[in-house]
N, C-alpha and C. Protein backbone atom coordinates (compact mmCIF):
# COMPACT_ATOMS: atom_id res chain seq x y z
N UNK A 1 73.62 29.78 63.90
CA UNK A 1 73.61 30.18 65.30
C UNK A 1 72.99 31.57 65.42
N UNK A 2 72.45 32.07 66.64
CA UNK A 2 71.61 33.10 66.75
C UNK A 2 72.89 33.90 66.52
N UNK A 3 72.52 35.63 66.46
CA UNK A 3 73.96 36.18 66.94
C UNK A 3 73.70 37.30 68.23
N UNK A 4 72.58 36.47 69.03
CA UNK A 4 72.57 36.82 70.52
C UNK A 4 73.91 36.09 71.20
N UNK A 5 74.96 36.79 71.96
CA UNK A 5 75.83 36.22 72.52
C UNK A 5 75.99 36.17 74.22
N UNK A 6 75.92 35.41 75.19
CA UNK A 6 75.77 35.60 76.55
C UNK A 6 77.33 35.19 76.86
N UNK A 7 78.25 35.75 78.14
CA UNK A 7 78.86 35.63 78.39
C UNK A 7 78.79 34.42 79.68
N UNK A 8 80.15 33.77 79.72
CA UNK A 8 80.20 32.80 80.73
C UNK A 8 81.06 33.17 80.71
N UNK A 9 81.08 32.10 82.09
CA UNK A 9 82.56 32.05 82.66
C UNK A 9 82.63 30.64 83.09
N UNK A 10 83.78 29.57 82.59
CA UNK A 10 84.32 28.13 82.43
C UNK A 10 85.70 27.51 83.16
N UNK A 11 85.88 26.62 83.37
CA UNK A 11 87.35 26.37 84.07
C UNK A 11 87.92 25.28 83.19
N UNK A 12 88.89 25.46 82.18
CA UNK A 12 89.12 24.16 81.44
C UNK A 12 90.59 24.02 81.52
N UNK A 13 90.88 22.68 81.25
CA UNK A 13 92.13 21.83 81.84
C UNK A 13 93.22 22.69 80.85
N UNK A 14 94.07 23.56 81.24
CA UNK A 14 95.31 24.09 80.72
C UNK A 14 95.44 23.01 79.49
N UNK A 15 95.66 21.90 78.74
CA UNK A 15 95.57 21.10 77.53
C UNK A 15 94.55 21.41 76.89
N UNK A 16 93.47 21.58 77.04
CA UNK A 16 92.26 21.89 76.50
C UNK A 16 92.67 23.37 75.86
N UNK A 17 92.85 24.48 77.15
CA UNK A 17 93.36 25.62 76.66
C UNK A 17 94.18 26.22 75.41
N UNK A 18 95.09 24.87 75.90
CA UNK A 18 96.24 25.05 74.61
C UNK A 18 95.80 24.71 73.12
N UNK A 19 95.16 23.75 73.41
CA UNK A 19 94.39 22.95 71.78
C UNK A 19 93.71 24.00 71.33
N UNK A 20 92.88 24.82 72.04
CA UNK A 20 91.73 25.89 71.10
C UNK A 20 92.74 26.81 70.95
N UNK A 21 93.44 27.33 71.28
CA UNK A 21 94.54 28.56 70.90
C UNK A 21 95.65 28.15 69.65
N UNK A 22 96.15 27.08 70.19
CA UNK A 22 96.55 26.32 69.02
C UNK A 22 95.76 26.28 67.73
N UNK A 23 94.24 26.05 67.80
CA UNK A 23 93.68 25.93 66.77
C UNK A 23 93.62 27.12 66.30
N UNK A 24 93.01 28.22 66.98
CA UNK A 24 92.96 29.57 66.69
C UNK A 24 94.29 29.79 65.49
N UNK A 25 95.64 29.57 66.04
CA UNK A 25 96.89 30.57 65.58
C UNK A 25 97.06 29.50 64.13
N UNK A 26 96.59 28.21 64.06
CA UNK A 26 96.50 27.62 62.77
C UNK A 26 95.44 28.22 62.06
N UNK A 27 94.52 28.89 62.29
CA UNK A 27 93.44 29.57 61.37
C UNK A 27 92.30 28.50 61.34
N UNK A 28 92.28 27.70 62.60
CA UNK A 28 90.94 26.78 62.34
C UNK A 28 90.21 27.21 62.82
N UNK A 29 90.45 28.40 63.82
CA UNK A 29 88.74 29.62 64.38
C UNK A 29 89.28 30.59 63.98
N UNK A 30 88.06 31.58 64.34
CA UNK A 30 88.26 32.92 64.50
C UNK A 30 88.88 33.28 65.63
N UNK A 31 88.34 32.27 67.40
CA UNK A 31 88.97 32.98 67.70
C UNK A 31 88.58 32.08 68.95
N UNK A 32 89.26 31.73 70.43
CA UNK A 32 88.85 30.57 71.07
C UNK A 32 87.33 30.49 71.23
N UNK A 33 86.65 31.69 71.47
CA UNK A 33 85.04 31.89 72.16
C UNK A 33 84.62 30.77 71.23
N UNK A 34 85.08 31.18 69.63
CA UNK A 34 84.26 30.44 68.13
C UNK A 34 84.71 28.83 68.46
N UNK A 35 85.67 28.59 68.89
CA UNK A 35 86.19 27.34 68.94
C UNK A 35 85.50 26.65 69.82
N UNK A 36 85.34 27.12 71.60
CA UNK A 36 84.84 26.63 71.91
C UNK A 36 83.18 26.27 71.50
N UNK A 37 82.84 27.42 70.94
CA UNK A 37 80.89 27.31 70.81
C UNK A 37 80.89 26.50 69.50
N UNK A 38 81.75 26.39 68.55
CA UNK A 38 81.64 25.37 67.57
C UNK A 38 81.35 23.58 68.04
N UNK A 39 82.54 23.84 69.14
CA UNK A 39 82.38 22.17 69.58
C UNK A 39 81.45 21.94 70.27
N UNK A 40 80.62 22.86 71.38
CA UNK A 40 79.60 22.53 71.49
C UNK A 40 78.42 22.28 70.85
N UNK A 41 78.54 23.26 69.70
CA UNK A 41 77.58 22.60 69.06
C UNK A 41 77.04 21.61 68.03
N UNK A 42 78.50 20.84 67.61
CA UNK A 42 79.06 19.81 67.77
C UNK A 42 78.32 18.57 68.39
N UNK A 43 78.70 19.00 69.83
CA UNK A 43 78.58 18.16 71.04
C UNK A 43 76.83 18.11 71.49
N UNK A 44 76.06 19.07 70.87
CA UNK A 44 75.09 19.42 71.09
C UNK A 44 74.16 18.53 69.93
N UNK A 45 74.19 18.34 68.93
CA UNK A 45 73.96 18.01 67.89
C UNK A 45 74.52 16.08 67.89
N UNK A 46 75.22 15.99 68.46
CA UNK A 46 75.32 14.10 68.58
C UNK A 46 74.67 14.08 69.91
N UNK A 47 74.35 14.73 70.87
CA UNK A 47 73.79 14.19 72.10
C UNK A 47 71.93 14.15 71.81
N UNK A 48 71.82 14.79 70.94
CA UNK A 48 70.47 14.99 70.23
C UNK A 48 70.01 13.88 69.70
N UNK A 49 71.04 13.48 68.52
CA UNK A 49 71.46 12.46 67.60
C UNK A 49 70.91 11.12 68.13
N UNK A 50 71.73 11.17 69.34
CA UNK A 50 72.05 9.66 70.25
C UNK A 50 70.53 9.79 71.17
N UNK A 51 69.96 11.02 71.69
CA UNK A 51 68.49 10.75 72.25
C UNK A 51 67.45 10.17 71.32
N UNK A 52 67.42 10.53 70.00
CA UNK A 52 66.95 9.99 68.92
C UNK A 52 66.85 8.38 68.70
N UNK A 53 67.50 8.17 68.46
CA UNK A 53 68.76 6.86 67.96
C UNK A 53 67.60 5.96 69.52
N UNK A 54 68.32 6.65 70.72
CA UNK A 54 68.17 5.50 71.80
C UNK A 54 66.50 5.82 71.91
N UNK A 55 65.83 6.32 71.92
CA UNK A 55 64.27 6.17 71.49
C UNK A 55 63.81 5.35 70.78
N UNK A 56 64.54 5.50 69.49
CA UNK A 56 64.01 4.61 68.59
C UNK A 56 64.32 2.67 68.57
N UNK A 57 65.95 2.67 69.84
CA UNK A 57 66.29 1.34 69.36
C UNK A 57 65.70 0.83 70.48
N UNK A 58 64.86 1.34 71.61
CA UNK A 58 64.94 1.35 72.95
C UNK A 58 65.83 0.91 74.14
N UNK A 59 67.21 2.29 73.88
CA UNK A 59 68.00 2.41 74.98
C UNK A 59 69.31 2.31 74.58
N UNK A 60 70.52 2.61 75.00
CA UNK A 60 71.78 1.99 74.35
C UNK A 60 71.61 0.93 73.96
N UNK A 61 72.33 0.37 73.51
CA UNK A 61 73.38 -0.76 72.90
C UNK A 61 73.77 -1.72 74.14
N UNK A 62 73.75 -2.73 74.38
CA UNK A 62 74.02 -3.98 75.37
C UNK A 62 75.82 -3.59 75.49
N UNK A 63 76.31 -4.31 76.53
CA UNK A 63 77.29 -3.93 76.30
C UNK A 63 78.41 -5.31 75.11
N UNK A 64 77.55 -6.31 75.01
CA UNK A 64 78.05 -7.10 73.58
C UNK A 64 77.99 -6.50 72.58
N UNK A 65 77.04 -5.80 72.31
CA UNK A 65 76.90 -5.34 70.56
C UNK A 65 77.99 -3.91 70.54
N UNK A 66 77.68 -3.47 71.84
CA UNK A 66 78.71 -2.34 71.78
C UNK A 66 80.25 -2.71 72.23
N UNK A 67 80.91 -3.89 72.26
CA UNK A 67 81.88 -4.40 71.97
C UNK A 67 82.27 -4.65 70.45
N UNK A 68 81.21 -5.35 69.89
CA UNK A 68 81.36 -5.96 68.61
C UNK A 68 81.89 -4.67 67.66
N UNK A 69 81.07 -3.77 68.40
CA UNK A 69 80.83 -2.57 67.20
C UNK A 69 82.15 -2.39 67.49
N UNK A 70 82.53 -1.94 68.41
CA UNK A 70 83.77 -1.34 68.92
C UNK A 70 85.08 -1.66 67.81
N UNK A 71 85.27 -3.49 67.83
CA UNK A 71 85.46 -4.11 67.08
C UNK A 71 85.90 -4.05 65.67
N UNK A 72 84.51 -3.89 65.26
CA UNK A 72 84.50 -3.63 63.74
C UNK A 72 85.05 -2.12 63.15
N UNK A 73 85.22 -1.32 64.27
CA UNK A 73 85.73 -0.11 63.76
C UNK A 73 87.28 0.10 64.42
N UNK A 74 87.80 -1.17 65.01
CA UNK A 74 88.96 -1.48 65.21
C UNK A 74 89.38 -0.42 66.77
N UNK A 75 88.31 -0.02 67.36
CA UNK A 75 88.68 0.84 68.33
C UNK A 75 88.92 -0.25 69.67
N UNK A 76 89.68 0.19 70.52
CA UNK A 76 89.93 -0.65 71.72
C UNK A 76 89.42 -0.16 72.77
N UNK A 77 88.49 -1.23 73.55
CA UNK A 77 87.24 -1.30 74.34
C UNK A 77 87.70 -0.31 75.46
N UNK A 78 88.89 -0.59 75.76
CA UNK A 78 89.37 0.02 76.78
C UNK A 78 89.83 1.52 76.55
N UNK A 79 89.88 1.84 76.01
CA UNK A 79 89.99 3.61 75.43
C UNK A 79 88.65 4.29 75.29
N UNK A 80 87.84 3.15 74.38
CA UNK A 80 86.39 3.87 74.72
C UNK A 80 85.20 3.65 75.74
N UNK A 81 85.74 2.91 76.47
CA UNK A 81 85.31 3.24 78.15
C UNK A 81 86.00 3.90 78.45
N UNK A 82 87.03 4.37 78.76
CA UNK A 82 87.95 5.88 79.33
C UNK A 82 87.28 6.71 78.35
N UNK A 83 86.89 7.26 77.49
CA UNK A 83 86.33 8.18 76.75
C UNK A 83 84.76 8.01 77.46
N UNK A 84 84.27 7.30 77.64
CA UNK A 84 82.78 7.19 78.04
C UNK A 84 82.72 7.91 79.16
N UNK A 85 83.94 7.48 80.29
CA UNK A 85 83.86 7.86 81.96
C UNK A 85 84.10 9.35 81.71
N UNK A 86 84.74 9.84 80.72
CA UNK A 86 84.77 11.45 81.15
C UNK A 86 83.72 12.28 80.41
């Protein structure tokens, strides 16, 4: 990461809050700012991933194969459509 740093300003769901502080006082950041900019870039790095991916396969996944898959990794369809919508 550069170590140019810009300040923001964010509004996140009091649970969210708690999880990066939480993580912080377990020693999994330095410190929330690190926590949060870790997961973004994270989050930054599979959305990349997945522009890649859907270029190359041309486009998501149907929504059969992305059942099947679902499936095979034992996840339930209905959790990862609630994970999709947010």
């Amino acid at each position: 990461m550069t170590t140019s740093k810009e300040r923001i300003t964010v509004s996140l769901d009091s649970a969210v809050v708690a999880a990066a502080r939480a993580a912080v006082a377990a020693g999994q950041a330095d410190s929330v700012s690190a926590y949060v900019e870790a997961t973004l870039v994270e989050r930054a790095a599979r959305d990349a991933w997945l522009t890649r991916w859907r270029a190359l396969t041309g486009g998501p996944p149907s929504p059969e194969l992305r059942d099947w898959a679902l499936g095979k990794l034992g996840v339930s369809t209905e959790i990862a459509g609630a994970r999709q919508a947010s």
